[in-house]
N, C-alpha and C. Protein backbone atom coordinates (compact mmCIF):
# COMPACT_ATOMS: atom_id res chain seq x y z
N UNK A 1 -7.71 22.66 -29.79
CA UNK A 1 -7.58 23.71 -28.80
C UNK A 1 -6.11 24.13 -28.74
N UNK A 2 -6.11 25.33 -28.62
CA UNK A 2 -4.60 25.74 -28.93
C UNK A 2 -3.97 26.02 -27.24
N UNK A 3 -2.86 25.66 -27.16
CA UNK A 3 -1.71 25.83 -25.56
C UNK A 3 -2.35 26.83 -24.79
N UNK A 4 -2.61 28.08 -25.68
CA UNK A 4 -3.20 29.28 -24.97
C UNK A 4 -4.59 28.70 -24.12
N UNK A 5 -5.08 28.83 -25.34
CA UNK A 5 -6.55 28.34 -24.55
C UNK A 5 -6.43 27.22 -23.39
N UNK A 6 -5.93 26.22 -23.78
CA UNK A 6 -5.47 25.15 -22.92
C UNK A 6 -5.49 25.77 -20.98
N UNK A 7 -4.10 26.46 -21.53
CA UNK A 7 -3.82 27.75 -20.38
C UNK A 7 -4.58 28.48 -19.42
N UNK A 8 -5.44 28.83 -20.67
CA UNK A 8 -6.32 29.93 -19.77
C UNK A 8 -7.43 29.15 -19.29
N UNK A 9 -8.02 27.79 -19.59
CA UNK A 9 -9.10 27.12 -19.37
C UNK A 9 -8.53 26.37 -17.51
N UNK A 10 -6.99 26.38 -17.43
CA UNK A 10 -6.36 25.80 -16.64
C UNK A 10 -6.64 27.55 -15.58
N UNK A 11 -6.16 28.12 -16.12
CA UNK A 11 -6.08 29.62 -15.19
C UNK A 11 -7.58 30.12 -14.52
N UNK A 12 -8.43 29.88 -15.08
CA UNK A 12 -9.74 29.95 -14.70
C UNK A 12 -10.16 29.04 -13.49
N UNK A 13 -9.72 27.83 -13.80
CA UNK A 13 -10.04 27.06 -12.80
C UNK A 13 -8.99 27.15 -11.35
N UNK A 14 -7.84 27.36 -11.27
CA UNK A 14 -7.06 27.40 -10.37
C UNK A 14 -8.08 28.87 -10.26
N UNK A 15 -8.17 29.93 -10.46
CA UNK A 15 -8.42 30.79 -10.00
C UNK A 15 -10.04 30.86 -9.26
N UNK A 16 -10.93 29.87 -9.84
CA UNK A 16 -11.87 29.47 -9.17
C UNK A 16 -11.41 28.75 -7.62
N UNK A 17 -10.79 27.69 -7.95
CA UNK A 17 -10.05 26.76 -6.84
C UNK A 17 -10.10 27.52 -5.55
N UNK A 18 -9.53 29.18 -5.91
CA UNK A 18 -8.55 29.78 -5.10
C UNK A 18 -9.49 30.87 -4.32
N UNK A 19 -10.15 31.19 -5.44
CA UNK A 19 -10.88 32.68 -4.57
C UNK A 19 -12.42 32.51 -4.75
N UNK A 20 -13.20 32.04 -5.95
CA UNK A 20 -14.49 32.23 -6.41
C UNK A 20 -15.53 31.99 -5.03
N UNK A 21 -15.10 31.05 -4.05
CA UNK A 21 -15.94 30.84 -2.98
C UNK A 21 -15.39 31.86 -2.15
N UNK A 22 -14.40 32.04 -1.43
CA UNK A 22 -13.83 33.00 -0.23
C UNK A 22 -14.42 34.76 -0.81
N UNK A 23 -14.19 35.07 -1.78
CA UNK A 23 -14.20 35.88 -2.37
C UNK A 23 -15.65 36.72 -2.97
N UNK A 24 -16.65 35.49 -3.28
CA UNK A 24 -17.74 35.54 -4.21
C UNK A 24 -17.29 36.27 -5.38
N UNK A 25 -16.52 35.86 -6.24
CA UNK A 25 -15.81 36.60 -7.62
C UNK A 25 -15.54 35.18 -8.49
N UNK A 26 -15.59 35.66 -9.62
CA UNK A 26 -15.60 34.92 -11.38
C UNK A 26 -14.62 35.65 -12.09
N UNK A 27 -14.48 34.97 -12.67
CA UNK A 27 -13.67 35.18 -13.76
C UNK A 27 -14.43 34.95 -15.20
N UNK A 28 -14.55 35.88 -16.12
CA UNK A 28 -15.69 35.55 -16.71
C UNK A 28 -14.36 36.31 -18.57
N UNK A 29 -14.45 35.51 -19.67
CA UNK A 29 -14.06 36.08 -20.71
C UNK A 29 -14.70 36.26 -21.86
N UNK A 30 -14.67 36.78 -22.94
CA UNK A 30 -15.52 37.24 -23.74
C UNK A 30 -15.93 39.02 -23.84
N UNK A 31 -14.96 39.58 -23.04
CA UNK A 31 -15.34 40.85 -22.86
C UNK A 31 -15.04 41.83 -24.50
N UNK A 32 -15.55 42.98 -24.44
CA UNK A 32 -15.07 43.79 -25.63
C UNK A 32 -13.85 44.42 -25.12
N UNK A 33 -13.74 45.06 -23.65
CA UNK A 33 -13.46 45.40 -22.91
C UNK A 33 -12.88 45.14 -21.95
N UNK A 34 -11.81 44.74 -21.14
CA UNK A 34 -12.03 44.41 -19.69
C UNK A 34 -12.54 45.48 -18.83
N UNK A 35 -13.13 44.66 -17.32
CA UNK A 35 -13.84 45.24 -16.88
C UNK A 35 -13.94 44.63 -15.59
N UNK A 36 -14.16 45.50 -14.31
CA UNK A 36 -14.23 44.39 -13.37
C UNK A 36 -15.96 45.08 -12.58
N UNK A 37 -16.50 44.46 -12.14
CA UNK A 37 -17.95 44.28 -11.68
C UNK A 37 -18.11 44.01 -10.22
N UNK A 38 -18.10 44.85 -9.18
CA UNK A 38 -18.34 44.24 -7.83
C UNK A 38 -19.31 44.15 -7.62
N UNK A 39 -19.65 43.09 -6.36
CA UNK A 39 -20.84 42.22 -6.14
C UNK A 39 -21.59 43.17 -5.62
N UNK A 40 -23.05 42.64 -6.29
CA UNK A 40 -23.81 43.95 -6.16
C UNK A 40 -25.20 43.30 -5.49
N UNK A 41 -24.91 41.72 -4.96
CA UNK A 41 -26.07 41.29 -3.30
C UNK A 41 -25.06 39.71 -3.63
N UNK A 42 -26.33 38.99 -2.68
CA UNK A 42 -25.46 37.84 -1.80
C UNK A 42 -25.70 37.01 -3.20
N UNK A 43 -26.29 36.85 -4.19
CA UNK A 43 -26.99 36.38 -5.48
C UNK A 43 -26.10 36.50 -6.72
N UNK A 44 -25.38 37.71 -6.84
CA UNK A 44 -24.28 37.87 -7.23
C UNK A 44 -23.07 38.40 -7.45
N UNK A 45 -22.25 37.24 -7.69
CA UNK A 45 -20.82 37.30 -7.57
C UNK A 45 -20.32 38.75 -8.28
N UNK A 46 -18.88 39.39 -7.76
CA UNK A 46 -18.60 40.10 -8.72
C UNK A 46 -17.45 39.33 -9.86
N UNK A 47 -17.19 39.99 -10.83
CA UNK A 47 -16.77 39.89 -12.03
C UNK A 47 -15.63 40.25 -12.74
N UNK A 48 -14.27 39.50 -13.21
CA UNK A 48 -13.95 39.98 -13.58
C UNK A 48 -13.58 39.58 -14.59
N UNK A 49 -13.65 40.95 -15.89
CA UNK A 49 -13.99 40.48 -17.03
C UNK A 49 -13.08 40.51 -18.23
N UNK A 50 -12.37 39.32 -18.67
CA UNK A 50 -11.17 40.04 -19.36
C UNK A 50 -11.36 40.40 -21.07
N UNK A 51 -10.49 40.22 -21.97
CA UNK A 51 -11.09 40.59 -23.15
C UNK A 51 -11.00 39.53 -23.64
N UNK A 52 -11.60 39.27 -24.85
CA UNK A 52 -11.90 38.66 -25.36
C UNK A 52 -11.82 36.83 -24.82
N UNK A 53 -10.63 36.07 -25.41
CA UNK A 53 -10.51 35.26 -24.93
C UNK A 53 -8.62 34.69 -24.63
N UNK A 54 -8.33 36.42 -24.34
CA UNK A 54 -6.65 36.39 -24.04
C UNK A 54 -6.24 36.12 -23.18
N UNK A 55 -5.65 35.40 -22.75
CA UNK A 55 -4.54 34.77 -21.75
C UNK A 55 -3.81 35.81 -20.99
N UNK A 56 -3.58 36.67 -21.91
CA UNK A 56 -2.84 38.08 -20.99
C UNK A 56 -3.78 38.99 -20.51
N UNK A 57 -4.62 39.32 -20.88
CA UNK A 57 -5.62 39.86 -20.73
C UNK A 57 -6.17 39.57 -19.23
N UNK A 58 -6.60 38.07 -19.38
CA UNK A 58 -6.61 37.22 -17.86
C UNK A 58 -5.95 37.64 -16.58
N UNK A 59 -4.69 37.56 -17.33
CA UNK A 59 -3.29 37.50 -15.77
C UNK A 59 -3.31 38.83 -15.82
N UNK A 60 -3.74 39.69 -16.75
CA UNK A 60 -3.82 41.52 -16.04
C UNK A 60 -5.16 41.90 -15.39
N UNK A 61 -5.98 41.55 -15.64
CA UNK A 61 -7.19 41.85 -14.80
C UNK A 61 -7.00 40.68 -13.71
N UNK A 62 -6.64 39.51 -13.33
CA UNK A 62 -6.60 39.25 -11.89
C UNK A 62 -5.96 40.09 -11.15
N UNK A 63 -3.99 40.40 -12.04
CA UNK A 63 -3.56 41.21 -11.28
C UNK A 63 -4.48 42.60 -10.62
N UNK A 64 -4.86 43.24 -11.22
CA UNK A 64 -5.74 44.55 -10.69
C UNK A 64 -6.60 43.77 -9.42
N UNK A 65 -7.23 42.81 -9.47
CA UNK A 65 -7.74 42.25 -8.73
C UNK A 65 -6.97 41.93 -7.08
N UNK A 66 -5.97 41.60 -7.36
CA UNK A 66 -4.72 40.97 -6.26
C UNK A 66 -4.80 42.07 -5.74
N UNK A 67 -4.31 43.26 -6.36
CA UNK A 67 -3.89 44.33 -5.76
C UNK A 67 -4.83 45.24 -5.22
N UNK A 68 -6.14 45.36 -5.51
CA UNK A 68 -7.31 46.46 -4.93
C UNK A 68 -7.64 45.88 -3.78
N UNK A 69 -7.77 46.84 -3.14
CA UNK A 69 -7.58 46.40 -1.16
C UNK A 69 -9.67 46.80 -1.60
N UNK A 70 -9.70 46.44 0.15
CA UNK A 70 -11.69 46.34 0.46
C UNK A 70 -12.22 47.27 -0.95
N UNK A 71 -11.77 48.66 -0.32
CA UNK A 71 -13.18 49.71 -0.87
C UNK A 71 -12.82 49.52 -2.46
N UNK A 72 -11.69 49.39 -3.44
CA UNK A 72 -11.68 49.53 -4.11
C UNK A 72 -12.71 48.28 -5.03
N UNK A 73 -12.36 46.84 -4.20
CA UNK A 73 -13.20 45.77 -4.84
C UNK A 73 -14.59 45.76 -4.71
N UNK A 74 -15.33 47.17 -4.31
CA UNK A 74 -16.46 47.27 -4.42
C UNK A 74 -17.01 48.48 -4.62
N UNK A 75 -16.09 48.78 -5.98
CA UNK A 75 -16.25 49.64 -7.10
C UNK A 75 -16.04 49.76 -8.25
N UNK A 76 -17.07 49.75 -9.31
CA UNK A 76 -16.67 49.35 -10.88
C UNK A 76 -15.55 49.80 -11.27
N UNK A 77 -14.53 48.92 -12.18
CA UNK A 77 -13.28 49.21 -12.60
C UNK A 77 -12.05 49.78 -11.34
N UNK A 78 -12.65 49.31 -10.11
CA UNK A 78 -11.89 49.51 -8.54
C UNK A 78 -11.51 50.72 -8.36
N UNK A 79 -12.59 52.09 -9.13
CA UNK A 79 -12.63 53.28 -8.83
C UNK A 79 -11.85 54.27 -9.99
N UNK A 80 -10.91 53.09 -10.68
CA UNK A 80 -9.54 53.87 -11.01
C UNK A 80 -10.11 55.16 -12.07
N UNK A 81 -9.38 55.73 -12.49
CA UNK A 81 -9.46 56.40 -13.93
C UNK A 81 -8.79 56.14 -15.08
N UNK A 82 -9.51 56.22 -15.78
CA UNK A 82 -9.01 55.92 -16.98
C UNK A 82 -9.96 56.05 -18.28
N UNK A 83 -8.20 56.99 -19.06
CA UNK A 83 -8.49 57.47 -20.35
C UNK A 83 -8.18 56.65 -21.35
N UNK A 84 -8.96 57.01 -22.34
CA UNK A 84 -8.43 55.83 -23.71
C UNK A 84 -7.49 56.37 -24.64
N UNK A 85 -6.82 55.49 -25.51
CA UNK A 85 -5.78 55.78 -26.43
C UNK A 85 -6.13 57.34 -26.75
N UNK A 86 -4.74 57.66 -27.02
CA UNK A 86 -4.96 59.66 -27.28
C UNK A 86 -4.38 60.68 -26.23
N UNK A 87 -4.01 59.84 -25.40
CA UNK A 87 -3.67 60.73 -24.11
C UNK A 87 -2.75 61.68 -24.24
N UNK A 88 -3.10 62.63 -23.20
CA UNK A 88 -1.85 63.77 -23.36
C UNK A 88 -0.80 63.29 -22.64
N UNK A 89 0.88 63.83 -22.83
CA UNK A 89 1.38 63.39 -22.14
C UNK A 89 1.08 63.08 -20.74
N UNK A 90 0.48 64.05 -20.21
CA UNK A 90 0.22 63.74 -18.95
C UNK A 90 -0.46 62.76 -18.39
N UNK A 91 -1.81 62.36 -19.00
CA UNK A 91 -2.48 61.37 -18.95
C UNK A 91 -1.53 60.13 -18.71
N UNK A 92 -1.09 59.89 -19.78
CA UNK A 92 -0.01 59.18 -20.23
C UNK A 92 1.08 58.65 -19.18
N UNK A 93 1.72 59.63 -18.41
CA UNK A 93 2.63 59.73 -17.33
C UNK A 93 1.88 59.05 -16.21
N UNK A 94 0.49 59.32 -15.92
CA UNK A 94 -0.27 58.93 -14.66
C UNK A 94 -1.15 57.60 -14.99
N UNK A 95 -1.11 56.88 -16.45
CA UNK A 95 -1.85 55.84 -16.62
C UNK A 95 -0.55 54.54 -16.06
N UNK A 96 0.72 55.28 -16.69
CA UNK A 96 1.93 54.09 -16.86
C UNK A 96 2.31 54.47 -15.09
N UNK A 97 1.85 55.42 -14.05
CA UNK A 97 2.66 55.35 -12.55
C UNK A 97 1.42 54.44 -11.76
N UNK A 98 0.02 54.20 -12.66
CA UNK A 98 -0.95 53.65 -11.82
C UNK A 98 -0.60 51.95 -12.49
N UNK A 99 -0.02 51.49 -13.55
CA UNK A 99 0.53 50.42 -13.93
C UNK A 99 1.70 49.62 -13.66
N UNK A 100 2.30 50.15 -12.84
CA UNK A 100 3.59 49.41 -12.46
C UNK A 100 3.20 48.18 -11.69
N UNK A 101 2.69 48.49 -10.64
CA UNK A 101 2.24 47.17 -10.08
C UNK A 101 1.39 45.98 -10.98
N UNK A 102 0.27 46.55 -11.29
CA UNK A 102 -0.39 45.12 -11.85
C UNK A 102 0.56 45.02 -13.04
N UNK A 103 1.34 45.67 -13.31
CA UNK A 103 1.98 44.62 -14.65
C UNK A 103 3.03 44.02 -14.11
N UNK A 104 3.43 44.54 -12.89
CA UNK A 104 4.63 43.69 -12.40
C UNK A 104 4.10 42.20 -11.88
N UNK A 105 3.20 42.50 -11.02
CA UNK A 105 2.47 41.18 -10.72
C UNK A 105 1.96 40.11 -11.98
N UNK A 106 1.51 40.65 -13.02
CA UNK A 106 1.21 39.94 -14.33
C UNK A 106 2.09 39.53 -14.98
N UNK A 107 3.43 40.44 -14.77
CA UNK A 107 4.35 39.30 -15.42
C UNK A 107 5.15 38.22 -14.91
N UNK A 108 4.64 38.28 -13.52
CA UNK A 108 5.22 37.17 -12.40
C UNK A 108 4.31 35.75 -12.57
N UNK A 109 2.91 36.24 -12.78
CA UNK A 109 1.82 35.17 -13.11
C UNK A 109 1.88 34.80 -15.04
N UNK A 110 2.84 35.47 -15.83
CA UNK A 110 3.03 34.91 -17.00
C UNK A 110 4.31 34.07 -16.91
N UNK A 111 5.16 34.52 -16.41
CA UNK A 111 6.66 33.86 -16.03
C UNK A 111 6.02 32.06 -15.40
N UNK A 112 5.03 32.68 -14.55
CA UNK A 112 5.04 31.30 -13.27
C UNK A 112 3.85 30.09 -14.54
N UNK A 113 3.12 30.83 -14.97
CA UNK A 113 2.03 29.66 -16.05
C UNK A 113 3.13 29.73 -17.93
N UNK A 114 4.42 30.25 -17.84
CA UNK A 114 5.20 30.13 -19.21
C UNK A 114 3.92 30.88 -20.24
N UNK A 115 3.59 31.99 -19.69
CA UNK A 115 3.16 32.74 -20.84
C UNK A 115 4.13 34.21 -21.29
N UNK A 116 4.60 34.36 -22.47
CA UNK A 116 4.92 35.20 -22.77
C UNK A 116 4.33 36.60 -22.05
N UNK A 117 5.00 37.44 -21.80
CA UNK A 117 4.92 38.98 -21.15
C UNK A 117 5.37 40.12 -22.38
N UNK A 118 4.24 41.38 -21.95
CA UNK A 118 4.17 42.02 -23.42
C UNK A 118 4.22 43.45 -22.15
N UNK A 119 5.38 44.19 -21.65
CA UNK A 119 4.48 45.57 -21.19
C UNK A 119 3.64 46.73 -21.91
N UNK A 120 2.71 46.47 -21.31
CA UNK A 120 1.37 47.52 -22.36
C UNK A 120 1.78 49.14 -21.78
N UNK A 121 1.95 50.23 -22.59
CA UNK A 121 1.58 51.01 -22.35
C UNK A 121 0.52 51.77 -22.40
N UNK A 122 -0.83 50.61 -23.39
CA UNK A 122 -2.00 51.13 -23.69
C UNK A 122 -2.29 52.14 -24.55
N UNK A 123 -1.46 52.56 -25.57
CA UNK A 123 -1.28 53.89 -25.95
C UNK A 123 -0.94 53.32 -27.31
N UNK A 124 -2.03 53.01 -28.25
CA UNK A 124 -1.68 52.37 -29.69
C UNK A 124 -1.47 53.43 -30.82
N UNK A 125 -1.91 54.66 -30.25
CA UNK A 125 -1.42 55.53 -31.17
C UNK A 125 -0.27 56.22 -31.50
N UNK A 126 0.23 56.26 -30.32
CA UNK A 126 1.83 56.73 -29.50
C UNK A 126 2.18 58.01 -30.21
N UNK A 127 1.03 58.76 -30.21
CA UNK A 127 1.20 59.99 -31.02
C UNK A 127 1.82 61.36 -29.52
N UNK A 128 1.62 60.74 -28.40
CA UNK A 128 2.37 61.20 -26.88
C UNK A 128 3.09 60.23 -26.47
N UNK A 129 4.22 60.61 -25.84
CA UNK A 129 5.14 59.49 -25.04
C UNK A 129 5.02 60.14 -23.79
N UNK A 130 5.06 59.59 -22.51
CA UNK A 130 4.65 59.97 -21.50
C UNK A 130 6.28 61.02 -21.19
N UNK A 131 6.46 61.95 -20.37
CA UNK A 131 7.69 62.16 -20.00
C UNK A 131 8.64 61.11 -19.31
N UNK A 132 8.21 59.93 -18.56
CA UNK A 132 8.88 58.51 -18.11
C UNK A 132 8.87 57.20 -18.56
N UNK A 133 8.02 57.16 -20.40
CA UNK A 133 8.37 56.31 -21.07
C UNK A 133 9.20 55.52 -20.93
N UNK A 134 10.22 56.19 -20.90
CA UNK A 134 11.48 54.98 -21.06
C UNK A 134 12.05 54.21 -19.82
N UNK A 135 11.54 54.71 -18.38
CA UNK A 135 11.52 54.38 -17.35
C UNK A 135 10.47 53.68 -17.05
N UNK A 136 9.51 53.28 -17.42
CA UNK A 136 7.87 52.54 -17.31
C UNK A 136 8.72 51.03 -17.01
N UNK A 137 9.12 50.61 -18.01
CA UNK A 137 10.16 48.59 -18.02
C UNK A 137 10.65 48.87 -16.81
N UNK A 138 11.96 49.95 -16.68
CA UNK A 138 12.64 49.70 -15.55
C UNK A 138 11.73 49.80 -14.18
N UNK A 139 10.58 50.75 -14.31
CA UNK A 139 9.77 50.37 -13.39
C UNK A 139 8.87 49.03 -12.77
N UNK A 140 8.53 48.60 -13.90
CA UNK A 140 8.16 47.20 -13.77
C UNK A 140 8.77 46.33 -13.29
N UNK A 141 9.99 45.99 -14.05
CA UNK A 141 10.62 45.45 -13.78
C UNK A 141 11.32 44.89 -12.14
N UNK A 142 11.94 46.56 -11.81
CA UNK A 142 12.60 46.65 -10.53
C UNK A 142 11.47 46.23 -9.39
N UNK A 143 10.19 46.43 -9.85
CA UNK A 143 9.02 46.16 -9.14
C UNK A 143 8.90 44.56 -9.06
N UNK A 144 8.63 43.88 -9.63
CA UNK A 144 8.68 42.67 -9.70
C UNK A 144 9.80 42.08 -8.95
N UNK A 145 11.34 42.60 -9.17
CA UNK A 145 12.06 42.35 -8.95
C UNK A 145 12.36 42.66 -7.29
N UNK A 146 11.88 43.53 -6.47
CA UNK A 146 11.49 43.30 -4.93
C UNK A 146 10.55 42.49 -4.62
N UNK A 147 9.31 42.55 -5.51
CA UNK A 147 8.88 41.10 -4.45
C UNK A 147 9.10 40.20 -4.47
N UNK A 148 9.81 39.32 -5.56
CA UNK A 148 11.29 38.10 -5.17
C UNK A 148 11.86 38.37 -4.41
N UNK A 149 12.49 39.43 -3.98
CA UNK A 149 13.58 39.77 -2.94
C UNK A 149 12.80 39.64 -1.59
N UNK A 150 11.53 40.08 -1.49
CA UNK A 150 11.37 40.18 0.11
C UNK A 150 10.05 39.20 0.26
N UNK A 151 9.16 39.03 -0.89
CA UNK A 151 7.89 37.87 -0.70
C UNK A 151 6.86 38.65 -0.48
N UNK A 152 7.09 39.87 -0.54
CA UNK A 152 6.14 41.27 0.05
C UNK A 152 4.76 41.30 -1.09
N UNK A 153 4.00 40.44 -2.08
CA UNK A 153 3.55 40.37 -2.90
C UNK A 153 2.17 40.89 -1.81
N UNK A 154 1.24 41.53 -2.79
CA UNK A 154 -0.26 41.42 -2.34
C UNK A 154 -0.58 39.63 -1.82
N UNK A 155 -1.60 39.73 -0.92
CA UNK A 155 -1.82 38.01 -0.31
C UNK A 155 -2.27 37.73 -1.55
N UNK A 156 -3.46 38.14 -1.95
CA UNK A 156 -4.19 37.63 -2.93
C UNK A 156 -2.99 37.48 -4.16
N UNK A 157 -2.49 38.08 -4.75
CA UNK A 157 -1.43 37.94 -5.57
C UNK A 157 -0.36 36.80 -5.38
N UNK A 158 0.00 36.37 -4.25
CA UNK A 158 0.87 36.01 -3.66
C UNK A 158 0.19 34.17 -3.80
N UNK A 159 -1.38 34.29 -3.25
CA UNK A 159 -1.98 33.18 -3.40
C UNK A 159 -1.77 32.56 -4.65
N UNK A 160 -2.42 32.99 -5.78
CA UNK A 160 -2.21 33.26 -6.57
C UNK A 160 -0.84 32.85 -7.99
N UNK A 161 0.15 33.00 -7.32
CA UNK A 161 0.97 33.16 -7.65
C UNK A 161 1.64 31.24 -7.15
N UNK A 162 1.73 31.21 -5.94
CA UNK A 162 1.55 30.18 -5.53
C UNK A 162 1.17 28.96 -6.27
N UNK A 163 -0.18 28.95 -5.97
CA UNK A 163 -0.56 28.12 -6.82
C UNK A 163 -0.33 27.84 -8.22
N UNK A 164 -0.33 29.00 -8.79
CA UNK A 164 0.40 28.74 -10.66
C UNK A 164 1.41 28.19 -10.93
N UNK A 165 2.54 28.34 -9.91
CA UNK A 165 4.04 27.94 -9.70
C UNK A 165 3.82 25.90 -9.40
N UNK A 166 2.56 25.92 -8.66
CA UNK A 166 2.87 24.96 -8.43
C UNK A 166 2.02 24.12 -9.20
N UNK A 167 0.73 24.21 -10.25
CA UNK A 167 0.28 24.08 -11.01
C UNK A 167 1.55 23.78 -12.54
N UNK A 168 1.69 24.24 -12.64
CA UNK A 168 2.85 24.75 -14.10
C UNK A 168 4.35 24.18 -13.39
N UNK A 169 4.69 24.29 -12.26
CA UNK A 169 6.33 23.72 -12.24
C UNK A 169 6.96 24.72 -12.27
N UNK A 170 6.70 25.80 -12.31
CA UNK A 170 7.76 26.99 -12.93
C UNK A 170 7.90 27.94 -11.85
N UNK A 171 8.86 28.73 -11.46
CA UNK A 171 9.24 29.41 -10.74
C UNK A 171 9.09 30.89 -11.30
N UNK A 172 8.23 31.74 -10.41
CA UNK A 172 7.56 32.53 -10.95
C UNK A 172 8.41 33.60 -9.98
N UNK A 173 9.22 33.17 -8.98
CA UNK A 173 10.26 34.65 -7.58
C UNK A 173 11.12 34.45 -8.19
N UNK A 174 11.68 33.95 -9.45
CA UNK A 174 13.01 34.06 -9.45
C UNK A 174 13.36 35.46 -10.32
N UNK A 175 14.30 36.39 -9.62
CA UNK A 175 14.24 37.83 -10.08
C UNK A 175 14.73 38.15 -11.04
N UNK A 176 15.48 36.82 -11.72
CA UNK A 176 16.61 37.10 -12.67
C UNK A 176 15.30 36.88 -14.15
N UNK A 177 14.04 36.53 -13.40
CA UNK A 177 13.27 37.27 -14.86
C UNK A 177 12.75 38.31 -15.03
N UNK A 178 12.81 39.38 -14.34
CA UNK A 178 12.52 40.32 -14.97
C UNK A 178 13.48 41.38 -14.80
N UNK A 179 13.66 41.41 -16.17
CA UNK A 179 15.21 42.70 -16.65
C UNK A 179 14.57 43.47 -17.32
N UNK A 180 14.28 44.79 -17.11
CA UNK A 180 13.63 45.71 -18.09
C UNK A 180 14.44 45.85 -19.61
N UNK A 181 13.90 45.81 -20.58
CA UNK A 181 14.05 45.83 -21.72
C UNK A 181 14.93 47.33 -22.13
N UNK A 182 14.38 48.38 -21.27
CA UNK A 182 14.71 49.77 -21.73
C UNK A 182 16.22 49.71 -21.18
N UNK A 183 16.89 50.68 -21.51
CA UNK A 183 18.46 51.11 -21.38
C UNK A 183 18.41 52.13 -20.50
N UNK A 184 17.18 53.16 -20.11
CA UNK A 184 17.13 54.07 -19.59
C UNK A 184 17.61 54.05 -18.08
């Protein structure tokens, strides 16, 4: 079994630990897709589904999770929109201003379990750059980098977060990890 897996077999369960009863929600991997599934009677849980069997994948669909307040967690994919690779710039501009948060939170929950952090712009063709491309890191970043400063994290995130830190040993508020990569 490889560290990753190791990881994520550990991340599943703290994340059971934490919410699967309070919550009625799973964590479920194997997806083609991620995907999240709200509970649809008292019989069953909702779902959230990451891809395949990635570790990052994981800590970005909880994040979305942390962060969708009531109505959204009881709506497929928490209502959002979303286009697939190909986007016009614009698309593009409004996929990376609806991403700042859960990737900031995801890379606080990769920092706190020592998993490498990758910011996705989702955009494998990169045949558009959004007009704030190069501001997307510093967005993240600076994002992450207030809720070290004030503790202001989503609860659920915050729970979350908590526990991984103290699971793993690792200090997941300390702000001096996340420095955006971009120069912009």
């Amino acid at each position: 079994m490889s560290i990753e897996s190791e990881k994520l077999t550990i991340i599943r369960a703290i994340f059971a630990d934490e919410f699967e009863a309070k919550y009625s929600t799973i964590l479920v991997g194997g997806g083609s897709e991620p995907l999240y599934l709200p509970k649809t009677s008292d019989n069953v849980p909702a779902k959230i589904i990451y891809r395949a069997d990635y570790l990052s994948s994981a800590l970005h669909e909880i994040a979305h999770w942390c962060i969708a307040g009531e109505k959204r967690l009881n709506m497929q994919d928490y209502g959002y929109w979303y286009a697939p690779d190909g986007r016009s710039a614009e698309q593009q501009g409004l996929f990376e201003q609806s991403e700042i948060k859960p990737q900031a939170l995801e890379w606080m929950f990769s920092v706190a379990c020592g998993q490498v952090f990758r910011l996705s712009t989702d955009n494998l063709s990169r045949s558009v750059e959004s007009p704030s491309s190069g501001l997307f890191s510093v967005a993240v970043a600076d994002q992450a980098q207030q809720w070290c400063a004030n503790d202001q994290l989503p609860s659920r995130g915050l729970q979350f977060l908590n526990a991984l830190c103290k699971y793993f040993g690792l200090n997941g508020k300390c702000h001096s990890h996340y420095q955006s990569t971009s120069t912009a």
